[in-house]
PDB file of N, CA and C in Angstrom:
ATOM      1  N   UNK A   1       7.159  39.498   6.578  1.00  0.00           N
ATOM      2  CA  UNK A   1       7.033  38.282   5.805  1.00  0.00           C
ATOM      3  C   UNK A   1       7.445  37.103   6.666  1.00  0.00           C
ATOM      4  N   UNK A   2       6.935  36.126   6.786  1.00  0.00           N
ATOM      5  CA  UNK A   2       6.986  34.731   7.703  1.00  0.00           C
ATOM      6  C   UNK A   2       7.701  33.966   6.482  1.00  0.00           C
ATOM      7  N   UNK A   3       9.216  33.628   7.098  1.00  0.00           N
ATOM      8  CA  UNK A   3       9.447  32.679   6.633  1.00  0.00           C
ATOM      9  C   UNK A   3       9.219  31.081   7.543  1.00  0.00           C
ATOM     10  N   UNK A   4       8.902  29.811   6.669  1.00  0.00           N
ATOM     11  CA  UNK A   4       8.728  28.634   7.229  1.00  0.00           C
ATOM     12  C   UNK A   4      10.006  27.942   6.618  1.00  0.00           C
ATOM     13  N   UNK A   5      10.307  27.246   7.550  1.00  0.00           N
ATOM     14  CA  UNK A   5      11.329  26.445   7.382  1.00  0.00           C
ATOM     15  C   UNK A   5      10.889  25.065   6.594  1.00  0.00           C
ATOM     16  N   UNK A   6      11.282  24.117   6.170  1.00  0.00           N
ATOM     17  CA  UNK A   6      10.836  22.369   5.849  1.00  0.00           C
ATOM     18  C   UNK A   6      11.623  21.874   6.483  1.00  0.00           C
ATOM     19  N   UNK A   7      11.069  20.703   7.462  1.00  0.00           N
ATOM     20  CA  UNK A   7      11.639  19.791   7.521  1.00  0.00           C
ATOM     21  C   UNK A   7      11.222  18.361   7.484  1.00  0.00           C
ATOM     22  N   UNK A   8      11.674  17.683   7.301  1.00  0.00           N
ATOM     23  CA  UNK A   8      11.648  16.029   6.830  1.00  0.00           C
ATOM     24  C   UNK A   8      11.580  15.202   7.872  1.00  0.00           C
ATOM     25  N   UNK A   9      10.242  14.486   7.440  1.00  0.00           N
ATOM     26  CA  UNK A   9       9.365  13.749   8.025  1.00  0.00           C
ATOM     27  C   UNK A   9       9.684  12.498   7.343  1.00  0.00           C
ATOM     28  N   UNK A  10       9.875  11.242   8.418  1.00  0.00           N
ATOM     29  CA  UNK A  10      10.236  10.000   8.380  1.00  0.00           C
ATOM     30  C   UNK A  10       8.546   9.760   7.084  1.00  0.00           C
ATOM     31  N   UNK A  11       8.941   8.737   6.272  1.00  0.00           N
ATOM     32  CA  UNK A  11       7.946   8.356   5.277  1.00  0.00           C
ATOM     33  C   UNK A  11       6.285   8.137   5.751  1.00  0.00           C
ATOM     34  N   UNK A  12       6.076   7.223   6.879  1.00  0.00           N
ATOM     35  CA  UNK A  12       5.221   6.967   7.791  1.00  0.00           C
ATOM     36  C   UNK A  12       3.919   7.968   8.564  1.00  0.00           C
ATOM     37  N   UNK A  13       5.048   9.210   8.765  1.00  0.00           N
ATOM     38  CA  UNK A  13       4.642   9.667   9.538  1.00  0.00           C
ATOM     39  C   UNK A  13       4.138  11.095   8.476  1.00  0.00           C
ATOM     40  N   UNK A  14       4.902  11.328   7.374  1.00  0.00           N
ATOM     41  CA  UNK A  14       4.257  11.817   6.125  1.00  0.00           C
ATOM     42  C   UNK A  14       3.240  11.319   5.857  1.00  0.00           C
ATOM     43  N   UNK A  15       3.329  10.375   5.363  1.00  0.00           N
ATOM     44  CA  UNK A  15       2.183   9.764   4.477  1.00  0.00           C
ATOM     45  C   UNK A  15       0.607  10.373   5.518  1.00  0.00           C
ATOM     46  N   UNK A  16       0.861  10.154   7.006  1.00  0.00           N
ATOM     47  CA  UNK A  16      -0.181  10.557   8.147  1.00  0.00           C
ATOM     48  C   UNK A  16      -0.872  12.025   7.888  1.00  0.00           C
ATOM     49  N   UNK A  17       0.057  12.364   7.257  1.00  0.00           N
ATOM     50  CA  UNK A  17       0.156  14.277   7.800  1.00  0.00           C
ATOM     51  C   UNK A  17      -0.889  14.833   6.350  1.00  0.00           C
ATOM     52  N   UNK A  18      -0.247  14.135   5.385  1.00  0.00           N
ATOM     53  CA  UNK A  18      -0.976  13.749   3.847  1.00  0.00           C
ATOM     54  C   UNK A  18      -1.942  13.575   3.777  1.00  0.00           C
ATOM     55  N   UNK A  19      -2.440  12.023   4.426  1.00  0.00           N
ATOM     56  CA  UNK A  19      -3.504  11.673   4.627  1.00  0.00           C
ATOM     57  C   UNK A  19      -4.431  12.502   5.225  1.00  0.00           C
ATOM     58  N   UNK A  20      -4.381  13.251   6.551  1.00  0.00           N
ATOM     59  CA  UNK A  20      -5.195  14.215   7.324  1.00  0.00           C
ATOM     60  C   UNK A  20      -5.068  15.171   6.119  1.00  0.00           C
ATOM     61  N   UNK A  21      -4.490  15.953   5.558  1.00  0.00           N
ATOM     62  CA  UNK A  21      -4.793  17.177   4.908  1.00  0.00           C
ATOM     63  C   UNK A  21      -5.555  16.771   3.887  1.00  0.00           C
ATOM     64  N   UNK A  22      -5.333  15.838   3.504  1.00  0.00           N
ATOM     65  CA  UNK A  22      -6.820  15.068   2.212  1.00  0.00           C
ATOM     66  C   UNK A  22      -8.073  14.773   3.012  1.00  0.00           C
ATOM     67  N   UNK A  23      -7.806  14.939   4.587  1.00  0.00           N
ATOM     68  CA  UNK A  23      -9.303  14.386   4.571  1.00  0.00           C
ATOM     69  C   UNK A  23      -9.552  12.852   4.354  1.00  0.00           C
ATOM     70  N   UNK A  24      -8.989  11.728   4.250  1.00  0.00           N
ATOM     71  CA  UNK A  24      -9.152  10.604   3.772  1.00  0.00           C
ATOM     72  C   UNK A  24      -8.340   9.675   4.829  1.00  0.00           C
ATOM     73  N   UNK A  25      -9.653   9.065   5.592  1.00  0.00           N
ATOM     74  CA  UNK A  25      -9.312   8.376   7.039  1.00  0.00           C
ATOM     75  C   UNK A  25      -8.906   7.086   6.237  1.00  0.00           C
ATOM     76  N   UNK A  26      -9.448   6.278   4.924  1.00  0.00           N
ATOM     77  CA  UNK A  26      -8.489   5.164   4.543  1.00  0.00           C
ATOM     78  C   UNK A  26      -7.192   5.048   4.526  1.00  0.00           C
ATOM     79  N   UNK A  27      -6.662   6.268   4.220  1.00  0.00           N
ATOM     80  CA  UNK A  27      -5.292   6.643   3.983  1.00  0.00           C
ATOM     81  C   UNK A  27      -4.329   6.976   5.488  1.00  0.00           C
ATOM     82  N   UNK A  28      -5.193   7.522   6.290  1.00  0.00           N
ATOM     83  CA  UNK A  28      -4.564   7.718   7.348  1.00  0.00           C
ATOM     84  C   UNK A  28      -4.345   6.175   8.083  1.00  0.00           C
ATOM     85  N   UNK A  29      -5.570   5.157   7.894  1.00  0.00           N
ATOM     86  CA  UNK A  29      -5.453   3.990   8.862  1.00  0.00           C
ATOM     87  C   UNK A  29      -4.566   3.557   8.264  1.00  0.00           C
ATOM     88  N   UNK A  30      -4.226   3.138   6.941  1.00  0.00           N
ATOM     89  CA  UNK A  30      -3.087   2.747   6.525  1.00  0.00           C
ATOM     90  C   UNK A  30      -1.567   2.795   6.562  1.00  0.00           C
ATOM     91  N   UNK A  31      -2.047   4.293   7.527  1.00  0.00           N
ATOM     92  CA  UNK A  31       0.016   4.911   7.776  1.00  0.00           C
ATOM     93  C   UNK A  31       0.324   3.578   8.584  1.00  0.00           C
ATOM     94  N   UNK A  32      -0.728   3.114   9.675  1.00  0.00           N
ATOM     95  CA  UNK A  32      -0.248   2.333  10.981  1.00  0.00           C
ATOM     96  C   UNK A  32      -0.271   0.998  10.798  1.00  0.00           C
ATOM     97  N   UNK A  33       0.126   0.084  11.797  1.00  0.00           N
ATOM     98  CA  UNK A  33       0.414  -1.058  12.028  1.00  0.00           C
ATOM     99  C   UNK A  33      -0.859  -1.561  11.845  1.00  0.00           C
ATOM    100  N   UNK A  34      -1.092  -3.185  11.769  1.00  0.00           N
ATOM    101  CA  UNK A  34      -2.254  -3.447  11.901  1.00  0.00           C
ATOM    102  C   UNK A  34      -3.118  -3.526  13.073  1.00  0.00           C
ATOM    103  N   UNK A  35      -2.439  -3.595  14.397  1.00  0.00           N
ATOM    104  CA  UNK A  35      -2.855  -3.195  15.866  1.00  0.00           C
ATOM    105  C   UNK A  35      -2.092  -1.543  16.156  1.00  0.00           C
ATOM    106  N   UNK A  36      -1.755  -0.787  15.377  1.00  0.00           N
ATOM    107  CA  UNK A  36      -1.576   0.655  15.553  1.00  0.00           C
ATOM    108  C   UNK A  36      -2.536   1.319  16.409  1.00  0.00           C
ATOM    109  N   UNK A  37      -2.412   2.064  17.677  1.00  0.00           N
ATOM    110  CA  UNK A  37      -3.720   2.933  18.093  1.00  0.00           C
ATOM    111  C   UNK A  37      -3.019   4.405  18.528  1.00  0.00           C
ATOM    112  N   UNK A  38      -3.927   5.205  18.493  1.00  0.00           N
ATOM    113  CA  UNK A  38      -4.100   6.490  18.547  1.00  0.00           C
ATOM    114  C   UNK A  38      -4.996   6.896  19.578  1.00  0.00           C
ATOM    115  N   UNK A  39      -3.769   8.032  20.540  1.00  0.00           N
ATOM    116  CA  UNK A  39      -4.850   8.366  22.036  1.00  0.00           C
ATOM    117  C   UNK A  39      -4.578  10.103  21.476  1.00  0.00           C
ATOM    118  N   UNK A  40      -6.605  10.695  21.690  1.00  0.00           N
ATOM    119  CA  UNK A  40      -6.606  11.678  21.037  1.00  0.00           C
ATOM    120  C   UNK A  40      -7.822  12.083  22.096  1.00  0.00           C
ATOM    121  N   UNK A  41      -7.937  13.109  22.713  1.00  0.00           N
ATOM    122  CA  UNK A  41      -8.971  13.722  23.276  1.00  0.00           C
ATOM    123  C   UNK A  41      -9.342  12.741  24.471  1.00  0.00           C
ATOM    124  N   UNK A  42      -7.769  11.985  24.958  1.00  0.00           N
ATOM    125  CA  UNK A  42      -8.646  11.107  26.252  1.00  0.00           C
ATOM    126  C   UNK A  42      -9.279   9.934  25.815  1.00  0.00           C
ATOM    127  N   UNK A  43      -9.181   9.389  24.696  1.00  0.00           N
ATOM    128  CA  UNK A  43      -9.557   7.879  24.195  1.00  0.00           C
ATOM    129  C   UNK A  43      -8.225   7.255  23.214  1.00  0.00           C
ATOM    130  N   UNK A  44      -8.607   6.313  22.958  1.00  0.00           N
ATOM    131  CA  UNK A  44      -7.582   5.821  22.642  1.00  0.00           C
ATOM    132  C   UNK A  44      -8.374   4.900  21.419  1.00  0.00           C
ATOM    133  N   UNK A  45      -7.878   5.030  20.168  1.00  0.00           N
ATOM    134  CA  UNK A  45      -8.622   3.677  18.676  1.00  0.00           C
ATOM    135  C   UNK A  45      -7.410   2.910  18.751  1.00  0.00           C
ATOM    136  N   UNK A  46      -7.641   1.486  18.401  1.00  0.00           N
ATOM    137  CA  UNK A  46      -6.743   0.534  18.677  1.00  0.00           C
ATOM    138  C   UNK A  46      -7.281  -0.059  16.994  1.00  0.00           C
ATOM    139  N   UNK A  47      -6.476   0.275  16.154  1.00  0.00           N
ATOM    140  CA  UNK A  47      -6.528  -0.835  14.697  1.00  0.00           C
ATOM    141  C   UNK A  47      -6.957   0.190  13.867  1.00  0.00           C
ATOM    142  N   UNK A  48      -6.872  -0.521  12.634  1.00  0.00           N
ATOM    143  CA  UNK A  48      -7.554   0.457  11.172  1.00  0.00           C
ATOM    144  C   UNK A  48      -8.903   0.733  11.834  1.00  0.00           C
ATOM    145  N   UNK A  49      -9.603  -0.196  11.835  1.00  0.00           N
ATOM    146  CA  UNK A  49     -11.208   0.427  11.653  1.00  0.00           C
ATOM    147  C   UNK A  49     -11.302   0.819  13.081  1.00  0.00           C
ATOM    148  N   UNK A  50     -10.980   1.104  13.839  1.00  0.00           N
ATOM    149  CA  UNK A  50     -10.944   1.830  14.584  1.00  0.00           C
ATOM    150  C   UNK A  50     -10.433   3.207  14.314  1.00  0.00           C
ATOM    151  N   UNK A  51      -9.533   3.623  13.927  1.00  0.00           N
ATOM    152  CA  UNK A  51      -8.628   4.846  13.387  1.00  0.00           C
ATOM    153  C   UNK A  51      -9.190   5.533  11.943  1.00  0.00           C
ATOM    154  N   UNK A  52     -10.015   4.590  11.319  1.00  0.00           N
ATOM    155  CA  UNK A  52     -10.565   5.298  10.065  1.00  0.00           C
ATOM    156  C   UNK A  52     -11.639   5.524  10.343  1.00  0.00           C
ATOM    157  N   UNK A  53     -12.444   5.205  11.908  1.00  0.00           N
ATOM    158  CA  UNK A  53     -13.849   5.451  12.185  1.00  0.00           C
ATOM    159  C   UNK A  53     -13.632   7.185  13.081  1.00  0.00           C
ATOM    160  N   UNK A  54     -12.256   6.928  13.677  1.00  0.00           N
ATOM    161  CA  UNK A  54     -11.874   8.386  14.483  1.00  0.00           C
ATOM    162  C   UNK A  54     -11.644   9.131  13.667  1.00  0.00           C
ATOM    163  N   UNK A  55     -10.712   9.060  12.535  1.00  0.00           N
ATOM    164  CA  UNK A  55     -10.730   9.841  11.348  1.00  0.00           C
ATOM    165  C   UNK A  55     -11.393  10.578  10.788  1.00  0.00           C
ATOM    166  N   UNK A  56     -12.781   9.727  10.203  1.00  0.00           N
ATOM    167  CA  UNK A  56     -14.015   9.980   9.699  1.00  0.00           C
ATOM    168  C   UNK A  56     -14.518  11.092  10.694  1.00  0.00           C
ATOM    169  N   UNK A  57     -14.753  10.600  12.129  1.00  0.00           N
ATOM    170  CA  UNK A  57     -15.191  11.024  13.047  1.00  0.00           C
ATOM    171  C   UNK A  57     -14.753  12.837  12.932  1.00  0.00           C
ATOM    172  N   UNK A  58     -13.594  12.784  13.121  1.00  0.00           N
ATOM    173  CA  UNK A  58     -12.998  14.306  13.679  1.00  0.00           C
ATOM    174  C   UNK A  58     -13.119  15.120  12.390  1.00  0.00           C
ATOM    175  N   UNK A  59     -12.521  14.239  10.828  1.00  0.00           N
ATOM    176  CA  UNK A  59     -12.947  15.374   9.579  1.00  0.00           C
ATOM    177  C   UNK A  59     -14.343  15.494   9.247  1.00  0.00           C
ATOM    178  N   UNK A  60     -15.318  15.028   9.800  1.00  0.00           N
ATOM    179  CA  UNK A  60     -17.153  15.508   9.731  1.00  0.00           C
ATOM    180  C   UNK A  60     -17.529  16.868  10.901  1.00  0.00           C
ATOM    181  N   UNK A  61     -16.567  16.516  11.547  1.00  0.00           N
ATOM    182  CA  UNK A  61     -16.549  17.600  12.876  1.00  0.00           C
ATOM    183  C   UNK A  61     -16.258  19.059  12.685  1.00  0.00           C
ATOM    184  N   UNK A  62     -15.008  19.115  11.930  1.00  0.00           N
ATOM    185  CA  UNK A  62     -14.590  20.056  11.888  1.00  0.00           C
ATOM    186  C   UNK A  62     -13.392  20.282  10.502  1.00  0.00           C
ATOM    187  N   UNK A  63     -13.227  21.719   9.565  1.00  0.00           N
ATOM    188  CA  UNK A  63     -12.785  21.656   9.060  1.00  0.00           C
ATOM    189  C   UNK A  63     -11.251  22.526   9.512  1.00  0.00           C
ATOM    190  N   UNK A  64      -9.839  21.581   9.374  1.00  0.00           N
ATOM    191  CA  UNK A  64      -8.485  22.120   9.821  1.00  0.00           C
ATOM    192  C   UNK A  64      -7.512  22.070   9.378  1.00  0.00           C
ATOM    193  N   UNK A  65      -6.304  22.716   9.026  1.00  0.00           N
ATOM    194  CA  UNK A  65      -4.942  21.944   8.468  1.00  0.00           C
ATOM    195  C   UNK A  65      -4.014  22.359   9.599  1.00  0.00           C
ATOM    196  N   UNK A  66      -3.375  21.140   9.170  1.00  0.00           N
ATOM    197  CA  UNK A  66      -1.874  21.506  10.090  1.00  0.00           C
ATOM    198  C   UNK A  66      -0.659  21.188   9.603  1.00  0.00           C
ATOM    199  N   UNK A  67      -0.159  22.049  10.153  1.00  0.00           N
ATOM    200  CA  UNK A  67       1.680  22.346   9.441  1.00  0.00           C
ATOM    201  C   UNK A  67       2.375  21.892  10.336  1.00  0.00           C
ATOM    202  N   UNK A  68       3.489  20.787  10.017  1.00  0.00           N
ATOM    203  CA  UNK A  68       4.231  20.431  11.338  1.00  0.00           C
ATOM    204  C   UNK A  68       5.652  21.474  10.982  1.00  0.00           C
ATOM    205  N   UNK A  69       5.961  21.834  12.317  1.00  0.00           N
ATOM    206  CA  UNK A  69       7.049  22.682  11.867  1.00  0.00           C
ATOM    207  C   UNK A  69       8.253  22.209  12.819  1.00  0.00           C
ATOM    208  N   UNK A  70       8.038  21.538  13.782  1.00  0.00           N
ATOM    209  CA  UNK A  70       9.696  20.575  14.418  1.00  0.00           C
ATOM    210  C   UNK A  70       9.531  19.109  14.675  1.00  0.00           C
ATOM    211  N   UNK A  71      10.559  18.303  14.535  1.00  0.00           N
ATOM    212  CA  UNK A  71      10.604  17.199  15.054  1.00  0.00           C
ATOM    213  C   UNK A  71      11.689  16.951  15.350  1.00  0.00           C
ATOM    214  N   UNK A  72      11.646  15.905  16.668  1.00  0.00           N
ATOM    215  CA  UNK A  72      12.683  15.534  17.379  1.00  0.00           C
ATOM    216  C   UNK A  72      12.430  13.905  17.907  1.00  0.00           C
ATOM    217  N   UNK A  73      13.347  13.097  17.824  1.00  0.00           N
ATOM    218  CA  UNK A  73      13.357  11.731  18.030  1.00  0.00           C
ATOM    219  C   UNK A  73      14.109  11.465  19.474  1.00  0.00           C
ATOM    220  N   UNK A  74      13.573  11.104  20.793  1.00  0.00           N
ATOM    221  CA  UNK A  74      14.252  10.665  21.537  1.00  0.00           C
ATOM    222  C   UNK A  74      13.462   9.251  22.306  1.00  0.00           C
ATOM    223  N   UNK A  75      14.654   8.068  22.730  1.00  0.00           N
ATOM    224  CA  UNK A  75      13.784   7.129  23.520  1.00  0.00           C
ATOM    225  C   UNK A  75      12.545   6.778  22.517  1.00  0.00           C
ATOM    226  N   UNK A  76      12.944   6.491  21.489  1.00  0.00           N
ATOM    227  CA  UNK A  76      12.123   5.655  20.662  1.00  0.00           C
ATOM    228  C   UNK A  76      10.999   6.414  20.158  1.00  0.00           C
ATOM    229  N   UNK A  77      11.049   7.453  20.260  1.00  0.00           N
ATOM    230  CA  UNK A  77       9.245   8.481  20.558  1.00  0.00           C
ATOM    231  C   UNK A  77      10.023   9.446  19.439  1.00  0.00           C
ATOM    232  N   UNK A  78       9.568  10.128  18.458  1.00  0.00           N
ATOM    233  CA  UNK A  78       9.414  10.555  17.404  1.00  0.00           C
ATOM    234  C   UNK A  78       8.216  12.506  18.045  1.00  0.00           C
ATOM    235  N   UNK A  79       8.361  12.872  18.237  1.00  0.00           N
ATOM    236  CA  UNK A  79       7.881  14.193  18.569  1.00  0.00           C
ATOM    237  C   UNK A  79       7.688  15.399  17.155  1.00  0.00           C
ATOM    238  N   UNK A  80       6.427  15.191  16.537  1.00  0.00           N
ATOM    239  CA  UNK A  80       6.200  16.220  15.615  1.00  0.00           C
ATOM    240  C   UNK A  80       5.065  17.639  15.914  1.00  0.00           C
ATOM    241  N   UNK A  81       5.903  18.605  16.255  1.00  0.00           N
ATOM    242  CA  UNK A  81       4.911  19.999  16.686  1.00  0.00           C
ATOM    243  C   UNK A  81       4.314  20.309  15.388  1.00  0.00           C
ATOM    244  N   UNK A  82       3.300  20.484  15.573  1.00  0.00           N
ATOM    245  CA  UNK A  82       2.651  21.013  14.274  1.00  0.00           C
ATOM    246  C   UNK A  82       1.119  22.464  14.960  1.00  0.00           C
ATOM    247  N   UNK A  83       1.169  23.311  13.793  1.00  0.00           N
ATOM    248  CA  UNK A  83       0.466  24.453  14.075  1.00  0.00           C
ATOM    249  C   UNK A  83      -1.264  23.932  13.159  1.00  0.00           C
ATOM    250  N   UNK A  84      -1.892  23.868  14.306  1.00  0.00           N
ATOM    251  CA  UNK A  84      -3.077  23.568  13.505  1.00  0.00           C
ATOM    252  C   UNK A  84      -4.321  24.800  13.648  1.00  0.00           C
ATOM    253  N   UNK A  85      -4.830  25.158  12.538  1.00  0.00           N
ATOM    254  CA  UNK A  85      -5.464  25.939  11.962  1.00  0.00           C
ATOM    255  C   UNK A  85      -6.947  25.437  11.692  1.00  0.00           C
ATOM    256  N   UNK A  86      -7.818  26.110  12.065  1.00  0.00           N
ATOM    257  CA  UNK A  86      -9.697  25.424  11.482  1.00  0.00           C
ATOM    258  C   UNK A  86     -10.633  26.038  12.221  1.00  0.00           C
ATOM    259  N   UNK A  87     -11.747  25.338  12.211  1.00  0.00           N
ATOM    260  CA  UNK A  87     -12.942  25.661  12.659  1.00  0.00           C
ATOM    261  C   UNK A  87     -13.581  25.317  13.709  1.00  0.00           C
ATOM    262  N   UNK A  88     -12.315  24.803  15.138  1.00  0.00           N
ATOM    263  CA  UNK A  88     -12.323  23.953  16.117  1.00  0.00           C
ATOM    264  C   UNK A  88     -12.232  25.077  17.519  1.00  0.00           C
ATOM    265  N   UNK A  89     -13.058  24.658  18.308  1.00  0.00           N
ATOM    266  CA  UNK A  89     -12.576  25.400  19.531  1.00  0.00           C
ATOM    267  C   UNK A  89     -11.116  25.551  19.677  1.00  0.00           C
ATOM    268  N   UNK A  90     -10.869  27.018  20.213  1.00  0.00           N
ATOM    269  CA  UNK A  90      -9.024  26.685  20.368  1.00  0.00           C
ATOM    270  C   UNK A  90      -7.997  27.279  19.391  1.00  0.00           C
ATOM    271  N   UNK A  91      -8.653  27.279  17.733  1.00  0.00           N
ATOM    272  CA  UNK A  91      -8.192  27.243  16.509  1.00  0.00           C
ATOM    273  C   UNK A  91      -7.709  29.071  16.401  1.00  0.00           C
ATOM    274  N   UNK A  92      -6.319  29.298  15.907  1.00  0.00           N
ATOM    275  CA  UNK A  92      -5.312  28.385  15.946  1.00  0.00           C
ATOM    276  C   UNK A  92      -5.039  27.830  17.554  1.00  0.00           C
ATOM    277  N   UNK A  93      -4.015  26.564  17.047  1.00  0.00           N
ATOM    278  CA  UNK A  93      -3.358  25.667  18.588  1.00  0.00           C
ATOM    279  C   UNK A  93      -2.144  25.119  17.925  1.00  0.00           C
ATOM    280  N   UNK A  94      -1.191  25.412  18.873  1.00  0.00           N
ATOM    281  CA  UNK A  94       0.112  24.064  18.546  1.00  0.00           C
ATOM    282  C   UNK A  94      -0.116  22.652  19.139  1.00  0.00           C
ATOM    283  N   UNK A  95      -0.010  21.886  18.681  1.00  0.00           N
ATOM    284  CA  UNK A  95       0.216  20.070  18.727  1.00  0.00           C
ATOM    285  C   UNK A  95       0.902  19.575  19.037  1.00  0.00           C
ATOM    286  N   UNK A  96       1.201  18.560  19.992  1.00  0.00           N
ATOM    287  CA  UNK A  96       2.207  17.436  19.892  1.00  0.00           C
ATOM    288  C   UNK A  96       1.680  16.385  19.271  1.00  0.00           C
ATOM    289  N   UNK A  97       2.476  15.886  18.297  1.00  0.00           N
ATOM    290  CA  UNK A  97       2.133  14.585  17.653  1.00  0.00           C
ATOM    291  C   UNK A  97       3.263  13.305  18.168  1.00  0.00           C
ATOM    292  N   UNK A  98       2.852  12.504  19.049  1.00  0.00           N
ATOM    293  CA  UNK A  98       3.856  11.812  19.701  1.00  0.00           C
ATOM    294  C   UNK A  98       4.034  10.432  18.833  1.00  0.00           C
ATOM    295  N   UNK A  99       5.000   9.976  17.835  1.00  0.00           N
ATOM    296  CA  UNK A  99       4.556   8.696  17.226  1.00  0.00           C
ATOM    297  C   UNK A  99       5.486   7.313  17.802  1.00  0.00           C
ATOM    298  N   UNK A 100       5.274   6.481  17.693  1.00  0.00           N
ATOM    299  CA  UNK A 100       6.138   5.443  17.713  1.00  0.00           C
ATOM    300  C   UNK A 100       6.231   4.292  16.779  1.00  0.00           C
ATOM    301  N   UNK A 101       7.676   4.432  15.839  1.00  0.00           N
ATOM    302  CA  UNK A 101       7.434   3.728  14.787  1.00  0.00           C
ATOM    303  C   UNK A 101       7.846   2.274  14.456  1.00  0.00           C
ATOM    304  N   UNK A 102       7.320   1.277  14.025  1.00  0.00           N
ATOM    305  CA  UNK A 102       7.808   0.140  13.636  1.00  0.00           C
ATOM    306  C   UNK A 102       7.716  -0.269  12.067  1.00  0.00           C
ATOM    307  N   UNK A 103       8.782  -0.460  12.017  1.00  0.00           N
ATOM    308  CA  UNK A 103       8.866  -0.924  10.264  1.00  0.00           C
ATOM    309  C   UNK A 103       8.017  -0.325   9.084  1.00  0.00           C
ATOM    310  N   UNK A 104       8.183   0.903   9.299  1.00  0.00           N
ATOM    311  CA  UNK A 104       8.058   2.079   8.311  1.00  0.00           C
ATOM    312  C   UNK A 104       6.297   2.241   8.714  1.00  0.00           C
ATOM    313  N   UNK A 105       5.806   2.392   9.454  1.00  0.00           N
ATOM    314  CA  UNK A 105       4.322   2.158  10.196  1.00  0.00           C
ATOM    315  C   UNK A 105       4.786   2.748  11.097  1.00  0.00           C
ATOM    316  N   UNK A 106       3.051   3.930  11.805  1.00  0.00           N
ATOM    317  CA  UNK A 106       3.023   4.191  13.121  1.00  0.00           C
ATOM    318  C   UNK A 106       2.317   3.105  13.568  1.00  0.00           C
ATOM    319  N   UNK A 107       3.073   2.598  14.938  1.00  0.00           N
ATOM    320  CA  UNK A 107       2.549   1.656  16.257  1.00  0.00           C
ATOM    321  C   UNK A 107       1.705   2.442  17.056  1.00  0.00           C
ATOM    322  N   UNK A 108       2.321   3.477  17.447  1.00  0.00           N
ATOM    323  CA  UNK A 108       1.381   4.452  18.316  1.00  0.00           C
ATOM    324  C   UNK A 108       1.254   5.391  17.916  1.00  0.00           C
ATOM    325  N   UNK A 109       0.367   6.726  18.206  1.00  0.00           N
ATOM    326  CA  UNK A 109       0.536   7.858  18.041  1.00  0.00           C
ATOM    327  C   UNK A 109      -0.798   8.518  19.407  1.00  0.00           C
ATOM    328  N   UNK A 110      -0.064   9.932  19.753  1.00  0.00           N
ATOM    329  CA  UNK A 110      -0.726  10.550  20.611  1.00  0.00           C
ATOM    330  C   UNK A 110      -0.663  11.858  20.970  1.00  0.00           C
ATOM    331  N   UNK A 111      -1.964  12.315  20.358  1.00  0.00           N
ATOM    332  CA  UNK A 111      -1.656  13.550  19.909  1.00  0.00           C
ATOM    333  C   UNK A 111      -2.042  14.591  21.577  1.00  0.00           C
ATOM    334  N   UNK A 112      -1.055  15.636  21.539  1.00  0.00           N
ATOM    335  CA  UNK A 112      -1.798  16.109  22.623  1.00  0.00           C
ATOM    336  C   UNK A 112      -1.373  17.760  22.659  1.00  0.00           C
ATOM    337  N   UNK A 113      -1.635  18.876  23.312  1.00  0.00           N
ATOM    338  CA  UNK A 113      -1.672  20.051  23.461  1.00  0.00           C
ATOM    339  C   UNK A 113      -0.308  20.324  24.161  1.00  0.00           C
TER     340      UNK A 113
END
């Protein structure tokens, strides 16, 4: 039997994790700043409609969930591992979700292997 642990995710960076498991890139552009960008596969979206067009982009692509299961805050950088699961080359894969937060908003985020 697998036990999973919970742990607690700054509001921001929930609301992100939420948003992706709904599927709903409005919701995700909204976690971030209004110049918020996201470097994901070697590019980088800079703003909402940028981030709700990558959004859109990656949940038409492919169907995935992911479970974050550690985080650690150092040097301003916010580090959430998460186990992602789907229909993606690779699948399953662990994640780094690298965020950087300002006033309850991700500024950055960058997700990487």
């Amino acid at each position: 039997m697998e036990i999973k642990m919970a742990i607690t995710l700054p509001k921001s960076i929930e609301a992100y994790f939420a948003a992706d498991r709904d599927g709903n890139p409005e919701a995700v552009a909204a976690a971030f700043t209004e110049s918020g960008s996201v470097k994901d596969k070697g590019k980088t979206h800079t703003g909402h409609d940028a981030i709700r067009a990558w959004m859109a982009d990656e949940s038409q692509q492919y169907t995935y969930a992911v479970t974050p299961f550690s985080i650690t805050t150092q040097n301003g950088k916010t580090q959430v591992n998460g186990h992602a699961v789907g229909d993606f080359p690779g699948s399953p894969i662990d994640l780094r979700y690298i965020f950087v937060l300002a006033d309850d908003k991700i500024a950055e985020l960058e997700i990487t292997v």
